[in-house]
C-alpha atoms as a PDB file:
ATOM      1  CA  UNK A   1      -9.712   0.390 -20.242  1.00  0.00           C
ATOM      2  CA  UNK A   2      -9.958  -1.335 -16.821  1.00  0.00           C
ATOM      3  CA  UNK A   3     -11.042  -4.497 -16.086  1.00  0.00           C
ATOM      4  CA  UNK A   4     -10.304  -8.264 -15.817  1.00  0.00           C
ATOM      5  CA  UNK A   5     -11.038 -10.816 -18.804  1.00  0.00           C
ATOM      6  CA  UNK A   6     -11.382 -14.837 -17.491  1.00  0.00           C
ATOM      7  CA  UNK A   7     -10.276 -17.148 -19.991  1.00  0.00           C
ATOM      8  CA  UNK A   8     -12.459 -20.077 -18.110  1.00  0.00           C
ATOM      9  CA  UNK A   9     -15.517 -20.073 -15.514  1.00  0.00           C
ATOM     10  CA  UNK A  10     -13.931 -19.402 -12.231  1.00  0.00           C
ATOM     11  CA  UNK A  11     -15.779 -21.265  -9.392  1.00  0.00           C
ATOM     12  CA  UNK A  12     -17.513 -18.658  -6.651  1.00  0.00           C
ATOM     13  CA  UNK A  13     -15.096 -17.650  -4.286  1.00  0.00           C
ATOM     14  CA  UNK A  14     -12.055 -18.497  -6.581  1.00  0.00           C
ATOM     15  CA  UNK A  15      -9.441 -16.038  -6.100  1.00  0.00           C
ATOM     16  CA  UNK A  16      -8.980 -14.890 -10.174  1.00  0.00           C
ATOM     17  CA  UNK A  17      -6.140 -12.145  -9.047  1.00  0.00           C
ATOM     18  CA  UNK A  18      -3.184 -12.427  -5.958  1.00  0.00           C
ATOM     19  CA  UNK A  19      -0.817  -9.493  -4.931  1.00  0.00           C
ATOM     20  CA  UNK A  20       2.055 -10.212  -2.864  1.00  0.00           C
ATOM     21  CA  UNK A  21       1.805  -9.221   0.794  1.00  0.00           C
ATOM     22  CA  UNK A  22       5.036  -6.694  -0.308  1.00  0.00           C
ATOM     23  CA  UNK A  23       3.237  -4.725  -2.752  1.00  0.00           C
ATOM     24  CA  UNK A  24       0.695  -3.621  -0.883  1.00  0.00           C
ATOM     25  CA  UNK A  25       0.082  -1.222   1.430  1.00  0.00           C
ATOM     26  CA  UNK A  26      -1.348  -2.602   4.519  1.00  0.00           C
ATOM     27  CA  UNK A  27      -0.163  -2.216   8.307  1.00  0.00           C
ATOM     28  CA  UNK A  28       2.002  -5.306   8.262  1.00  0.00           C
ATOM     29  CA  UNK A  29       4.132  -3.060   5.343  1.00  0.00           C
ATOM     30  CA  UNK A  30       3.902  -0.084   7.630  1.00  0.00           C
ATOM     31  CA  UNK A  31       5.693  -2.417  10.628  1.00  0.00           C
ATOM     32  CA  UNK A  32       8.277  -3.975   8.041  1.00  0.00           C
ATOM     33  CA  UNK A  33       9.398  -0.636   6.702  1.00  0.00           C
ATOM     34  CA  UNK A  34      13.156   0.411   7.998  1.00  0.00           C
ATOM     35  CA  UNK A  35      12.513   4.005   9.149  1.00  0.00           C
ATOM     36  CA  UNK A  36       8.918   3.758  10.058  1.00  0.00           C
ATOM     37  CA  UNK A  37       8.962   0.256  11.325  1.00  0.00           C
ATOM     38  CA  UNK A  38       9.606   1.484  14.798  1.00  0.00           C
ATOM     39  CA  UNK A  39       7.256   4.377  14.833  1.00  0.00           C
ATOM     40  CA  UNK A  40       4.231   2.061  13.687  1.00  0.00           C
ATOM     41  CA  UNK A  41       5.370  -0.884  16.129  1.00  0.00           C
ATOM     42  CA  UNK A  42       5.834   1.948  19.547  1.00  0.00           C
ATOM     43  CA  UNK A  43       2.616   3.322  18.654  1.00  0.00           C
ATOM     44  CA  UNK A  44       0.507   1.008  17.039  1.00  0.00           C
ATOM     45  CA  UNK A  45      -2.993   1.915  18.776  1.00  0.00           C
ATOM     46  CA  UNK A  46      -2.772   5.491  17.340  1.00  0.00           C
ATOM     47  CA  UNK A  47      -1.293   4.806  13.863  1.00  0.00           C
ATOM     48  CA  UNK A  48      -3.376   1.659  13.490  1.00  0.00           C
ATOM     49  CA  UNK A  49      -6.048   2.336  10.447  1.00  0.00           C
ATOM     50  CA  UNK A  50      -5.855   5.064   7.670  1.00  0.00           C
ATOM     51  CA  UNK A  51      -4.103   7.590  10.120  1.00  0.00           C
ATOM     52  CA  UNK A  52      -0.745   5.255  10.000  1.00  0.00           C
ATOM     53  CA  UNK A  53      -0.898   4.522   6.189  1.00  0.00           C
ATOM     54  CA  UNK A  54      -1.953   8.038   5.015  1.00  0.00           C
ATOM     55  CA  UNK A  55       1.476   8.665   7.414  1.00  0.00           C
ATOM     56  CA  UNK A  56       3.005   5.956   5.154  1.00  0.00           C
ATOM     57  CA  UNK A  57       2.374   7.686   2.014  1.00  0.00           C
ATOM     58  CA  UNK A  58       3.418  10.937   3.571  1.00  0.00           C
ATOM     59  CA  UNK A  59       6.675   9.028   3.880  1.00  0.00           C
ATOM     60  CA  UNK A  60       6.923   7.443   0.643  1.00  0.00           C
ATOM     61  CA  UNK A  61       5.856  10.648  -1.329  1.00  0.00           C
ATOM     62  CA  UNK A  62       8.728  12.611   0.983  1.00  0.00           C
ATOM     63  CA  UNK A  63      11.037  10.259  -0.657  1.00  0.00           C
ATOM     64  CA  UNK A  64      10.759  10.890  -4.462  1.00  0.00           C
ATOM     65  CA  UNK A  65      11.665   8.699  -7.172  1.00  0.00           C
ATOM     66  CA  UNK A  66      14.004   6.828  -3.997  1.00  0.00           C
ATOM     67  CA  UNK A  67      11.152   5.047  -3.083  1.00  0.00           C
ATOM     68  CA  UNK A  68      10.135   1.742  -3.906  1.00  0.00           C
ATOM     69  CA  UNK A  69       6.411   2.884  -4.162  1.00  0.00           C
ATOM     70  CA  UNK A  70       7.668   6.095  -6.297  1.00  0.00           C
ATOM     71  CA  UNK A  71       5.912   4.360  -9.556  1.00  0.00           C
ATOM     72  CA  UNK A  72       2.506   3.706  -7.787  1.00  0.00           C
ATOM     73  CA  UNK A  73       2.248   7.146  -5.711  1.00  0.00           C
ATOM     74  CA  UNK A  74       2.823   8.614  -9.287  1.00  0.00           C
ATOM     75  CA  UNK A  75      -0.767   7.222 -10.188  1.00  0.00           C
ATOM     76  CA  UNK A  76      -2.771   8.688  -7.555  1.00  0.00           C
ATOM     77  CA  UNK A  77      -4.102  12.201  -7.250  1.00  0.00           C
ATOM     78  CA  UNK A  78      -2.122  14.731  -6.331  1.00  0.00           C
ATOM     79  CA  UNK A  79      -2.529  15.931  -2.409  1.00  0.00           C
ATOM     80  CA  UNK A  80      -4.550  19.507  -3.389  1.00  0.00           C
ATOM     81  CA  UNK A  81      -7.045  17.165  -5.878  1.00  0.00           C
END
C-alpha cells in the first residue's frame, strides 16, 4: 500500500512531507557529485533537464551496490522494461 495518513488537518499549502536536498535527484546533485560534478558544471546547457539526470543514473547504475543511490535504483524498472 502507498499513500500518506495525516494525523491532524493540515492547512492548504502545508508542506505534510520534506526530503533533503541530498536525497534527491535534481541538477544541483548532478553539480555536487565528485566524478560528474565537472561534466554537469562544463556543460550545463546540454546536460541541463532529463538528458543530464538520465546521464546521472547511467552513472549511478554503472556503479553497483558502490553507490549511494544503489538501494533506490534497485526500485525502479529495469532499462529493457
Amino acid at each position: 500500500m502507498r499513500g500518506a495518513l495525516a494525523r491532524r488537518d493540515l492547512e492548504p499549502g502545508e508542506p505534510y512531507l520534506t526530503v533533503p536536498r541530498r536525497l534527491v535527484i535534481c541538477p544541483p546533485t548532478c553539480r555536487a557529485h565528485a566524478t560528474l560534478g565537472p561534466v554537469f558544471r562544463a556543460h550545463a546547457r546540454e546536460l541541463g533537464g532529463d538528458a543530464g539526470l538520465a546521464l546521472f543514473v547511467m552513472h549511478e547504475r554503472a556503479a553497483g551496490g558502490a553507490s549511494f543511490w544503489a538501494p533506490y535504483l534497485r526500485t525502479l524498472p529495469a532499462p529493457d522494461n
